[in-house]
N, C-alpha and C. Protein backbone atom coordinates (compact mmCIF):
# COMPACT_ATOMS: atom_id res chain seq x y z
N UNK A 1 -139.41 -247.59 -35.85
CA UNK A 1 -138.17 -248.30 -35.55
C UNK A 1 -138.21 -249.68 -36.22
N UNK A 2 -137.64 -250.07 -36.88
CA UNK A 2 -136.76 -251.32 -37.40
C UNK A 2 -136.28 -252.14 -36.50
N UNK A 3 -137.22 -253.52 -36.42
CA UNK A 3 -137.51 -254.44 -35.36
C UNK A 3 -136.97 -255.84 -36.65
N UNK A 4 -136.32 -256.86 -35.83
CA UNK A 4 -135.63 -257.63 -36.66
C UNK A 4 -136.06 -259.08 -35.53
N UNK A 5 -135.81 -260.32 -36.25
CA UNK A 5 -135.69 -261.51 -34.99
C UNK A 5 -134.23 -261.92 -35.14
N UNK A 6 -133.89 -262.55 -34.32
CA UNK A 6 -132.49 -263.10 -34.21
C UNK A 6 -131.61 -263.76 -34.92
N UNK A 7 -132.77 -264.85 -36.07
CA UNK A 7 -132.84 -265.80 -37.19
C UNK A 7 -132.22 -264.77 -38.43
N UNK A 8 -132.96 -263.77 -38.56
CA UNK A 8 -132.52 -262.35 -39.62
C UNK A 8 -131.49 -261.76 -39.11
N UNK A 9 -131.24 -261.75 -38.10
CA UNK A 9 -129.88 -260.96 -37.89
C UNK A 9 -128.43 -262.13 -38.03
N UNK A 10 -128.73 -262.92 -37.60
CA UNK A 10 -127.82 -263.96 -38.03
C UNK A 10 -127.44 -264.18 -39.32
N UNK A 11 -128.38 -264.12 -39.81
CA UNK A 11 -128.27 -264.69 -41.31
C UNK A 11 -127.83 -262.97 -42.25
N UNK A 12 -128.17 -262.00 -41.78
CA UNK A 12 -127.09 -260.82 -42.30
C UNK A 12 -125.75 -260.53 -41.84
N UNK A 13 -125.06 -261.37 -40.42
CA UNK A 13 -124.18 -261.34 -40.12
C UNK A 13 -123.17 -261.80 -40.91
N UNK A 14 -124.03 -263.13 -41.41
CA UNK A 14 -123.26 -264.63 -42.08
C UNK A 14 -122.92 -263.94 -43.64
N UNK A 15 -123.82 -262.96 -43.68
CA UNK A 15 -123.83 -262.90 -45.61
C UNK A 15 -122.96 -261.31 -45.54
N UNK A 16 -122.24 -260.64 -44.30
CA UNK A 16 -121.62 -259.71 -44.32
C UNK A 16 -120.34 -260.00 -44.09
N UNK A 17 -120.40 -261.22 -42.98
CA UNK A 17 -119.02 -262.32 -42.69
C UNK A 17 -118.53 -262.85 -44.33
N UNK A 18 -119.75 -263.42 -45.28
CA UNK A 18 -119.08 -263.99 -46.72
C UNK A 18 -118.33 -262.97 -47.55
N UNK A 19 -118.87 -261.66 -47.56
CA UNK A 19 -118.33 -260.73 -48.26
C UNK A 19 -117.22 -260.03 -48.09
N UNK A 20 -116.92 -260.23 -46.82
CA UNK A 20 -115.23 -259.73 -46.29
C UNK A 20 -114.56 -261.10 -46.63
N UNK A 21 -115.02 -262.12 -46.61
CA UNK A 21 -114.28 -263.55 -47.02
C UNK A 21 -114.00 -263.29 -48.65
N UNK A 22 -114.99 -263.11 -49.03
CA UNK A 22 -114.91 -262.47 -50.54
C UNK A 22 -113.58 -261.56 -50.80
N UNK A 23 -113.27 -260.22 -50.23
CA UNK A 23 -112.76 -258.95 -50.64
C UNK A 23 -111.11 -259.87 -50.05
N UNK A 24 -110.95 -260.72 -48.82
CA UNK A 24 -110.05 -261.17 -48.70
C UNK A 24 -109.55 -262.20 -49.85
N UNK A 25 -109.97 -262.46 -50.08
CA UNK A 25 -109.06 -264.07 -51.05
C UNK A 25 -108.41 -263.26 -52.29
N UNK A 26 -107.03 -264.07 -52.09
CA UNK A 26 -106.35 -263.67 -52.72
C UNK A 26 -104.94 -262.53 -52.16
N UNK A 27 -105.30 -262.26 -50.77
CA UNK A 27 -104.59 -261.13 -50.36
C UNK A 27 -103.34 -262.06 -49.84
N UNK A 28 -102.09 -261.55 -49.67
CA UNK A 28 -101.00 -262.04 -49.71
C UNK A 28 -100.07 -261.71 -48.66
N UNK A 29 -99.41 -262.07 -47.75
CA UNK A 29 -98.99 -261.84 -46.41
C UNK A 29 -98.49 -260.20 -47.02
N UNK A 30 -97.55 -259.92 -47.99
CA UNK A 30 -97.01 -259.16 -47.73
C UNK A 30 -97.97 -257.59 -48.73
N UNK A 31 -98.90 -257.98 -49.26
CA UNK A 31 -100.14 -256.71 -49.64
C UNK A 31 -101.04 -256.82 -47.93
N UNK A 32 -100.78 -257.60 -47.12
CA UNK A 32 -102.04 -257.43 -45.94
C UNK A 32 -100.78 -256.65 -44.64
N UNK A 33 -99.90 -256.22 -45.08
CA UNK A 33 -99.11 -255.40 -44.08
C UNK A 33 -99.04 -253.82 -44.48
N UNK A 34 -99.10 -253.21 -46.15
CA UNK A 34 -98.89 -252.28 -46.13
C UNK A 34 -100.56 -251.24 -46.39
N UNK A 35 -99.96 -249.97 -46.25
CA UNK A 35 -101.25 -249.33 -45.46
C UNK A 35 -101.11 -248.04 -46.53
N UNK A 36 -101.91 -247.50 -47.50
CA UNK A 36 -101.84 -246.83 -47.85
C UNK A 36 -101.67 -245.46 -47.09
N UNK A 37 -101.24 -244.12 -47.31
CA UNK A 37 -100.97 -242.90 -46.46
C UNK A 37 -102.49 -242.70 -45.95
N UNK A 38 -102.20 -242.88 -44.51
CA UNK A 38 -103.13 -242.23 -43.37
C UNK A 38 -104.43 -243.19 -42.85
N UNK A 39 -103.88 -244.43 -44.02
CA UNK A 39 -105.13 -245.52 -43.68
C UNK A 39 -104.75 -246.85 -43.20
N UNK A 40 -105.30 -247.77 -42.56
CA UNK A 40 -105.51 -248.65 -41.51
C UNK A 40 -104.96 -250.27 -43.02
N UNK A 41 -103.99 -250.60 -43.04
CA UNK A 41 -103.60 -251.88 -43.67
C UNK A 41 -104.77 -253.28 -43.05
N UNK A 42 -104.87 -253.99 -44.44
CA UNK A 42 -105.88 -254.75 -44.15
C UNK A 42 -105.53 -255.51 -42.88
N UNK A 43 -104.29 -256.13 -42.54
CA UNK A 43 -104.11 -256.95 -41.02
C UNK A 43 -104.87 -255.65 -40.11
N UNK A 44 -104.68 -254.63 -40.00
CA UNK A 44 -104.96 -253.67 -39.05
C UNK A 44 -106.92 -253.64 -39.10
N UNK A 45 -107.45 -253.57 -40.01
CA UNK A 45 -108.48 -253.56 -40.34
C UNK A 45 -109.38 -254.77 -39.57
N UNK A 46 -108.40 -255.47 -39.79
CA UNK A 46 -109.52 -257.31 -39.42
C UNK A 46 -108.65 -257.62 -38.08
N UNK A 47 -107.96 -256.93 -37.33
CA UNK A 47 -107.69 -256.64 -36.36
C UNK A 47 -108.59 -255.97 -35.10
N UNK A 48 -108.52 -254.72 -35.97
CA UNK A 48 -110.33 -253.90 -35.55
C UNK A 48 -111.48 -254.73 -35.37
N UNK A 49 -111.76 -255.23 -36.70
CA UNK A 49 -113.18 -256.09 -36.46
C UNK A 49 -112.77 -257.61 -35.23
N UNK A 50 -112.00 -258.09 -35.00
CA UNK A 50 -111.86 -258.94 -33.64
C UNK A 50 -112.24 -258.04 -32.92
N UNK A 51 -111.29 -256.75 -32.37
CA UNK A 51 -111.76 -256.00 -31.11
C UNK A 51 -110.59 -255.94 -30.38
N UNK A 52 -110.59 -255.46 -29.38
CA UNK A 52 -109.81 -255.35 -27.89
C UNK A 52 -109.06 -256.90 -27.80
N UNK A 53 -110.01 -257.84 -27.92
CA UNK A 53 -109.47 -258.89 -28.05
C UNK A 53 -110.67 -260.18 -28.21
N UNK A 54 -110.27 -261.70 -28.44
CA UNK A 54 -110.97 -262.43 -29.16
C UNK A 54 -112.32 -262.12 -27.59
N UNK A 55 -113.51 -262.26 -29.08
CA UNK A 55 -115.22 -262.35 -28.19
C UNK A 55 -115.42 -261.43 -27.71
N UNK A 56 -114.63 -260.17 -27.52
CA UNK A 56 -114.82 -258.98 -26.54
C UNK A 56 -116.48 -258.33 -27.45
N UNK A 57 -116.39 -258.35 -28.52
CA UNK A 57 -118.00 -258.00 -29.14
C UNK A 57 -119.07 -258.70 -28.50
N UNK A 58 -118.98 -259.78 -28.81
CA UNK A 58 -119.62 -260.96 -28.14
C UNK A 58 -119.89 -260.85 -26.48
N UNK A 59 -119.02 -260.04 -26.16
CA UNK A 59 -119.09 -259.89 -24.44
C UNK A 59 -119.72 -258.91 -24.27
N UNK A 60 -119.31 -257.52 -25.18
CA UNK A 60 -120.57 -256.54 -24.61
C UNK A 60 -121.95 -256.72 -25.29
N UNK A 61 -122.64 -257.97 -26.62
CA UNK A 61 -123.53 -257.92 -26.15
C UNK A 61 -124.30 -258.67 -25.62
N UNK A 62 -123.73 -259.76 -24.71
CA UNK A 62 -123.92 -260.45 -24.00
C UNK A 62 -124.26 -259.39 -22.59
N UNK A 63 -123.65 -258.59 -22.16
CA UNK A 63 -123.68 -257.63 -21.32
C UNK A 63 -125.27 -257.08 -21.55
N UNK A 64 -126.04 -256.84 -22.14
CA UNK A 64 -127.51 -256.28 -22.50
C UNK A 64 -128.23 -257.38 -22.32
N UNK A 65 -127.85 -258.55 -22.46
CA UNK A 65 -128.98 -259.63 -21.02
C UNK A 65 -128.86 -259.75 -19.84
N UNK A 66 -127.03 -259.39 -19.21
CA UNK A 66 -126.84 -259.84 -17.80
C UNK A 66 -127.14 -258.89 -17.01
N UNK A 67 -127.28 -257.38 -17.77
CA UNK A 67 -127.73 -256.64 -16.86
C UNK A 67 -128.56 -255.86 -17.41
N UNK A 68 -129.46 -254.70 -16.09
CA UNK A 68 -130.82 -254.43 -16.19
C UNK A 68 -129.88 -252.70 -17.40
N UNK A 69 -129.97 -252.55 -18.27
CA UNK A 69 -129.70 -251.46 -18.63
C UNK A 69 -128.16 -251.06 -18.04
N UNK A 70 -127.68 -251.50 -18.87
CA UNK A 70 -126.06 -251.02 -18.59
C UNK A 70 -125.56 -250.06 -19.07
N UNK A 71 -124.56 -249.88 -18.57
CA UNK A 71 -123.51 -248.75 -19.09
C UNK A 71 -122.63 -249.63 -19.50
N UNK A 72 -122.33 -249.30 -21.30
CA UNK A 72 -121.28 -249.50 -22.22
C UNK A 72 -120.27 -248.77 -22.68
N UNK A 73 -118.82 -249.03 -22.48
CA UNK A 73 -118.18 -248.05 -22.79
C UNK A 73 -117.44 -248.60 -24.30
N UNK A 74 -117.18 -247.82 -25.35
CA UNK A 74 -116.97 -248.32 -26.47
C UNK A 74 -115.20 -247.24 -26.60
N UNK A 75 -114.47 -247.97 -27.12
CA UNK A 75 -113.67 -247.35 -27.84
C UNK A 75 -113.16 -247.56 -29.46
N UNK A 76 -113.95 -246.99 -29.74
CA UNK A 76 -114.41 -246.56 -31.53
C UNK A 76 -113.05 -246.18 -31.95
N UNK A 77 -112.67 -246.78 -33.21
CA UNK A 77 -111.39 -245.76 -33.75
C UNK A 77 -110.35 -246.45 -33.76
N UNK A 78 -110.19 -247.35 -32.85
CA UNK A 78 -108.79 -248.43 -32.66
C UNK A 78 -108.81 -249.43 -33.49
N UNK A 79 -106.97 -249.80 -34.39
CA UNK A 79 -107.22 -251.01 -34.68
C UNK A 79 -106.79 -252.01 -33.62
N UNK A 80 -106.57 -251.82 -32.72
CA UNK A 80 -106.27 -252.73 -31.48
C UNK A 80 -105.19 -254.02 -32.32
N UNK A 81 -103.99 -253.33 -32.67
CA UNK A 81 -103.22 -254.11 -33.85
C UNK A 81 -101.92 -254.27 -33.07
N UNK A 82 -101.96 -255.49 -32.32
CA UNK A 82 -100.98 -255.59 -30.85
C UNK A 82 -99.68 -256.33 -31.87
N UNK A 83 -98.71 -256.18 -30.73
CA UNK A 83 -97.14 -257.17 -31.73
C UNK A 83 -97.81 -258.79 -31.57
N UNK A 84 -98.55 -258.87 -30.99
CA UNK A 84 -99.19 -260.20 -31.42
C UNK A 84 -99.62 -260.36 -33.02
N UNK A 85 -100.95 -259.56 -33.23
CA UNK A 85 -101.47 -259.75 -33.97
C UNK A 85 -100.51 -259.53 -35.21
N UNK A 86 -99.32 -258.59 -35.18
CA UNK A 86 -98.77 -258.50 -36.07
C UNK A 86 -98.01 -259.61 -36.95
N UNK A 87 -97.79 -260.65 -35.69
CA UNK A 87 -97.06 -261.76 -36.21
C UNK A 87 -97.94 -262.40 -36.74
N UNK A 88 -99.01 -262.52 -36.63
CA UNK A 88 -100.05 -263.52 -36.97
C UNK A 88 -100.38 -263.49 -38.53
N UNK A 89 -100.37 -264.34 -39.89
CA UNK A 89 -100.66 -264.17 -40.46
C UNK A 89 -102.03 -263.59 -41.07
N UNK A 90 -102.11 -263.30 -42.47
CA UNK A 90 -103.15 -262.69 -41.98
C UNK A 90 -104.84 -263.62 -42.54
N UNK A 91 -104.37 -265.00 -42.95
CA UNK A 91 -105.14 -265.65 -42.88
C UNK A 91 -105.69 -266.05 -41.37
N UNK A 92 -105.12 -266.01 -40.45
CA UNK A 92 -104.84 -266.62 -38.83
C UNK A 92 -106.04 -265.38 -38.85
N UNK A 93 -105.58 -263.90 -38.86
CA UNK A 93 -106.50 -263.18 -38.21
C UNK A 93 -107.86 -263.36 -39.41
N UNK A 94 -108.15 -263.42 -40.31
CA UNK A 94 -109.42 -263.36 -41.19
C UNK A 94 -110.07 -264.60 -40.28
N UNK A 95 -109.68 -265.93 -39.84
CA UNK A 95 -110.47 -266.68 -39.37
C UNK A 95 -110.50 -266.49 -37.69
N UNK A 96 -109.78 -265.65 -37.35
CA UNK A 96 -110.03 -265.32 -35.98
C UNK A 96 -111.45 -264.23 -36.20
N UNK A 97 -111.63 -263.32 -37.89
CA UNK A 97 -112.89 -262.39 -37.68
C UNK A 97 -113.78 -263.44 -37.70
N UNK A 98 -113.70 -264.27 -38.57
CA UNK A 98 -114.90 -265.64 -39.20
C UNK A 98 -115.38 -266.02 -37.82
N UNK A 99 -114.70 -266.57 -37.20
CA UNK A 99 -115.20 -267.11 -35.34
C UNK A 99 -115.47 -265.81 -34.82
N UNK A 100 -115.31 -264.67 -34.43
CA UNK A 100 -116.18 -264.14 -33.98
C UNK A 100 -117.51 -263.34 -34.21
N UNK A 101 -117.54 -263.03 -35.40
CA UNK A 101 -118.70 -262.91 -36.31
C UNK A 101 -119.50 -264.52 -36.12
N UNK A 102 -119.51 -265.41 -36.31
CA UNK A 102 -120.05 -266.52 -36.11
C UNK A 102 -120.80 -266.38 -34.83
N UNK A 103 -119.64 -266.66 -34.11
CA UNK A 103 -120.40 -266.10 -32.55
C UNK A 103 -120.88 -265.48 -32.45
N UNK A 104 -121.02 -264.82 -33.31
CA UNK A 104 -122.00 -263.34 -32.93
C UNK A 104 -123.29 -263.70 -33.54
N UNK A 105 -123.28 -264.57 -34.31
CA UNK A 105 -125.08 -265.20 -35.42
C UNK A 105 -125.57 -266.07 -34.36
N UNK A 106 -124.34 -267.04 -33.89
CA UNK A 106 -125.09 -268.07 -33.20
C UNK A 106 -125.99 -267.13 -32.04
N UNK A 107 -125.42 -266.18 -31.43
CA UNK A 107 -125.77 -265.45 -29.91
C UNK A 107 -127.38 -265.04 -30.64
N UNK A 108 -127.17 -264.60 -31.49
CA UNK A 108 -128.37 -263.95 -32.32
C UNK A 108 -129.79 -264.64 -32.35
N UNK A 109 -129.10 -265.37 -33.12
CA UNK A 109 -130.35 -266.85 -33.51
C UNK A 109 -130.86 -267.28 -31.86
N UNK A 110 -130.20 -267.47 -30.82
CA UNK A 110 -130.79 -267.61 -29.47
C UNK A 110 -131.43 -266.66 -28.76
N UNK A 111 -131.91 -265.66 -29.26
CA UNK A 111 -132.40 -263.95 -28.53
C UNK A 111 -133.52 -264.59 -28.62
N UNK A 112 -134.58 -264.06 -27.81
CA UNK A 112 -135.73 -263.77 -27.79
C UNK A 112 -136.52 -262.42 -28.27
N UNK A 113 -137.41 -262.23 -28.58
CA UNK A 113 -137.79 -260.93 -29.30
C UNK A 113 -138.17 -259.63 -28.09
N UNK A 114 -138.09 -260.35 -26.60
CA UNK A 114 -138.01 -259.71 -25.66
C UNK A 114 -136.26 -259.14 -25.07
N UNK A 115 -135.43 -260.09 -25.52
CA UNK A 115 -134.27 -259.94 -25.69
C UNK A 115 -133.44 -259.03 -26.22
N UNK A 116 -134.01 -258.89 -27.51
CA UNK A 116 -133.60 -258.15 -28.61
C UNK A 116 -133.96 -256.65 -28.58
N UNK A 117 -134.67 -256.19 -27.61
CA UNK A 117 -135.72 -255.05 -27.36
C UNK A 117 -135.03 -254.46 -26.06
N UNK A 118 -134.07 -255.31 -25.09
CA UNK A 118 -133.30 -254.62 -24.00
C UNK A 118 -132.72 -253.49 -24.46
N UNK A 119 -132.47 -252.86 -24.09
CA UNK A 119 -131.56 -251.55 -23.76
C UNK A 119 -129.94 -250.99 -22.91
N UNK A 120 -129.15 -250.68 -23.46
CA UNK A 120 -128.32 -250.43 -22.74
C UNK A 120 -127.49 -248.79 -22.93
N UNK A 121 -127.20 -248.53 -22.30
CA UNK A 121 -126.43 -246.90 -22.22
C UNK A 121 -125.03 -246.38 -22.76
N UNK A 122 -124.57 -246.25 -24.17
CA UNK A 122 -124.15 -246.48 -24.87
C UNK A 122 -123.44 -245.01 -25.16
N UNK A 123 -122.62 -243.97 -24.13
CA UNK A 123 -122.32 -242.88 -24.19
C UNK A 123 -121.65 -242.50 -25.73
N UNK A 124 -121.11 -243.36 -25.81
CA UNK A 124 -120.26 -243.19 -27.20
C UNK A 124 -120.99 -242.98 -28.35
N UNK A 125 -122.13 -243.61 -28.12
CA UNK A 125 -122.85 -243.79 -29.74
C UNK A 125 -124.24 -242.31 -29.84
N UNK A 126 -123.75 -241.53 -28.90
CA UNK A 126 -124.66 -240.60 -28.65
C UNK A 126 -125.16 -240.08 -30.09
N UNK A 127 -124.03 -239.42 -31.03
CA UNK A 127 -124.35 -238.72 -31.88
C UNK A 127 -124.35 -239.53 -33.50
N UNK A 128 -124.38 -241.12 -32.93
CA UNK A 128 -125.16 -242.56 -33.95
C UNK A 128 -125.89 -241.99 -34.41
N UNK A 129 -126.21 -243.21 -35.65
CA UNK A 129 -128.01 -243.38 -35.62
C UNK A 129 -128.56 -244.02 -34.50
N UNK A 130 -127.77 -245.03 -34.22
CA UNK A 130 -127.58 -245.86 -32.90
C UNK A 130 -128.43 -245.27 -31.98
N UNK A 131 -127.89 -244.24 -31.38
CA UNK A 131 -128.33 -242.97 -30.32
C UNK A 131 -127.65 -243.81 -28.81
N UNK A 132 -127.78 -243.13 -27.93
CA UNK A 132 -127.13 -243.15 -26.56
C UNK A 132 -127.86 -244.54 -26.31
N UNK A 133 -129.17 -245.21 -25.73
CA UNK A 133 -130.11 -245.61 -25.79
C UNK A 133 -130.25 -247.10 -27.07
N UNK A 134 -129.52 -247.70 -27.50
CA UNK A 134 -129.94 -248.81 -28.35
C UNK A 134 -129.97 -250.13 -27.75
N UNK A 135 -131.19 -250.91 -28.33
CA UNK A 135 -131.98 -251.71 -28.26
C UNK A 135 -130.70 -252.89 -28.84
N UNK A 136 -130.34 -253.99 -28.32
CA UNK A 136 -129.62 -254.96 -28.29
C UNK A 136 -130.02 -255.62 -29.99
N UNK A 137 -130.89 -255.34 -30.28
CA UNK A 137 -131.52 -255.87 -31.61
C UNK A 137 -130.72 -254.88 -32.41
N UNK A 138 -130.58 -253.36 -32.35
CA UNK A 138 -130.20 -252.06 -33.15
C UNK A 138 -128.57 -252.30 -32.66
N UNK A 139 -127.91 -253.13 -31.88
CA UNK A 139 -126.71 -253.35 -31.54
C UNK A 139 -126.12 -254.33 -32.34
N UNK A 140 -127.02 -255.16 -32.36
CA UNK A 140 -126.32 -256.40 -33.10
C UNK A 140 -126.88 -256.09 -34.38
N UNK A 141 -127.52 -255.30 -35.14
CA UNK A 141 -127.31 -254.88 -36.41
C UNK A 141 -126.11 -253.99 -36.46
N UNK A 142 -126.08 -252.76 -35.67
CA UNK A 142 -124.82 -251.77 -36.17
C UNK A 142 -123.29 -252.92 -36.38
N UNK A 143 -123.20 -253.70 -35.04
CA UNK A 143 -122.03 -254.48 -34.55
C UNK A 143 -121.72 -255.72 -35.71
N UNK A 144 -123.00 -256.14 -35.61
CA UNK A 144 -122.79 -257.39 -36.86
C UNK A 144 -122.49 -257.28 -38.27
N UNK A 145 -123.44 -256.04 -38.67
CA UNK A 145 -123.75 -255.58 -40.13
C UNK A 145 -123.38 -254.25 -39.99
N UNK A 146 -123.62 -253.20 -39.64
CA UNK A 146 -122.96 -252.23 -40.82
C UNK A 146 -121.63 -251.97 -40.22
N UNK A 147 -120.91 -252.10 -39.26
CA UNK A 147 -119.51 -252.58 -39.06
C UNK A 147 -119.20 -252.81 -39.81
N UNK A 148 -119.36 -254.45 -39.88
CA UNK A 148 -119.02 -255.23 -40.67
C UNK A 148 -118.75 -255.00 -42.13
N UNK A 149 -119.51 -254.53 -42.48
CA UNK A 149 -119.96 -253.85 -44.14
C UNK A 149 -118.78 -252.41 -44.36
N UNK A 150 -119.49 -251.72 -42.94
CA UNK A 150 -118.04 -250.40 -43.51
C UNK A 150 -116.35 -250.64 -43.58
N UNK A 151 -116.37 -252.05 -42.62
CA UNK A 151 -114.69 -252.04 -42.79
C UNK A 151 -114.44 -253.11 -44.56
N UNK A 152 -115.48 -254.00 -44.56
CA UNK A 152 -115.28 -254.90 -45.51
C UNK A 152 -115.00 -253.89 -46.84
N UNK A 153 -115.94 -252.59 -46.60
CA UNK A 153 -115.32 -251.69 -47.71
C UNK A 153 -114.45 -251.08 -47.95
N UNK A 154 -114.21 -250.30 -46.71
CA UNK A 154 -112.74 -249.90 -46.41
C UNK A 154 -111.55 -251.19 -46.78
N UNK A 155 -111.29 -251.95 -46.57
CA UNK A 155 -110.47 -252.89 -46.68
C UNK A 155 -110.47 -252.98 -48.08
N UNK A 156 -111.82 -253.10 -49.15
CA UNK A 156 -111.86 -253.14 -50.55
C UNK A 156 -111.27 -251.74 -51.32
N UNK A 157 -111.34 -251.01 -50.82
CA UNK A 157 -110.46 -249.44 -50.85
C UNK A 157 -109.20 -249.30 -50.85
N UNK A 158 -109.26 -250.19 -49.53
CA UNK A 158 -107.33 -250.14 -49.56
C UNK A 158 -106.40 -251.11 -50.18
N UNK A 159 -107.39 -252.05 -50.70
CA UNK A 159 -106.79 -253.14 -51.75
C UNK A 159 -106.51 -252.24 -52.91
N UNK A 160 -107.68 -252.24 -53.19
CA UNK A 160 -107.53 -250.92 -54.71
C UNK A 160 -106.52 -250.19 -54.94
N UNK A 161 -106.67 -248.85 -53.87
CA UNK A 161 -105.60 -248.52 -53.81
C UNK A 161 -104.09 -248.77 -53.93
N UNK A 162 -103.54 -249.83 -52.97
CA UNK A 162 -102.75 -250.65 -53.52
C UNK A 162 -102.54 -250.89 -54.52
N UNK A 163 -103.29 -251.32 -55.60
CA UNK A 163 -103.02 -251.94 -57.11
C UNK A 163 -103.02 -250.55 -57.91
N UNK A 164 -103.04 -249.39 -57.13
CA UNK A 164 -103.09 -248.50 -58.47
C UNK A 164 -103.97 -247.89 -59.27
């Protein structure tokens, strides 16, 4: 198993946070509304990566210190893309991902290596690599980084697309 400290996970958060900052610049209120057939438009996308709503990432894994082995319930699949967020430009939402990805390095960088090694019960992620069973350290990699990484690509996909 692939054991990380908090300092390293932060600092892949930050350099997965730059690269969606990257794939964004340049995007334009009205290319960050449309959605190619059957796929998630970039507002919808960086919608997703906030969550349910602002820090809610940040809250469940904050949830794997406050309690002894929890039960997490995840709902995977949503862009959670409310008539709020719709109004919101879509610079507003890229720095609403920037702050919570942030939050999510700072939480990092403060773990302990006993911390990082908790466990919580994770029904959703059964058939992960993740597995039912991940270690708050294997959380805040999937959550921080390869999240992060699969939508930043997806989003670079659906730019493309767009242009043709």
């Amino acid at each position: 198993m692939e054991t990380f400290t908090g300092t390293q996970l932060a600092q892949e958060v930050r350099q997965q946070l730059a690269e969606l900052q990257k794939v964004c610049a340049g995007v334009n209120e009205k290319t960050s509304n449309l959605a190619p057939s059957g796929r998630w438009s970039p507002k919808e996308i960086l919608s997703h990566l906030i969550g349910p709503k602002p820090s809610s990432y940040l809250h469940l894994l904050q949830i794997f210190i406050d309690k002894d082995t929890p039960t997490i319930e995840l709902d995977p699949g949503k862009p959670f893309f409310s008539e709020e967020r719709a109004q919101m430009s879509f610079t507003h939402l890229l720095e609403e991902v920037g702050k919570s990805y942030e939050a999510i390095a700072v939480f990092a960088e403060k773990l302990s290596d006993e911390q990082l090694v908790q466990c919580a019960h994770v029904p959703k992620l059964k058939e992960s690599p993740l597995g039912e069973h991940p270690t708050l350290g294997a959380m805040l990699k999937g959550l921080g980084v390869y999240h992060l990484q699969t939508h930043t690509e997806q989003l670079s996909e659906v730019l493309k697309e767009q242009r043709g």
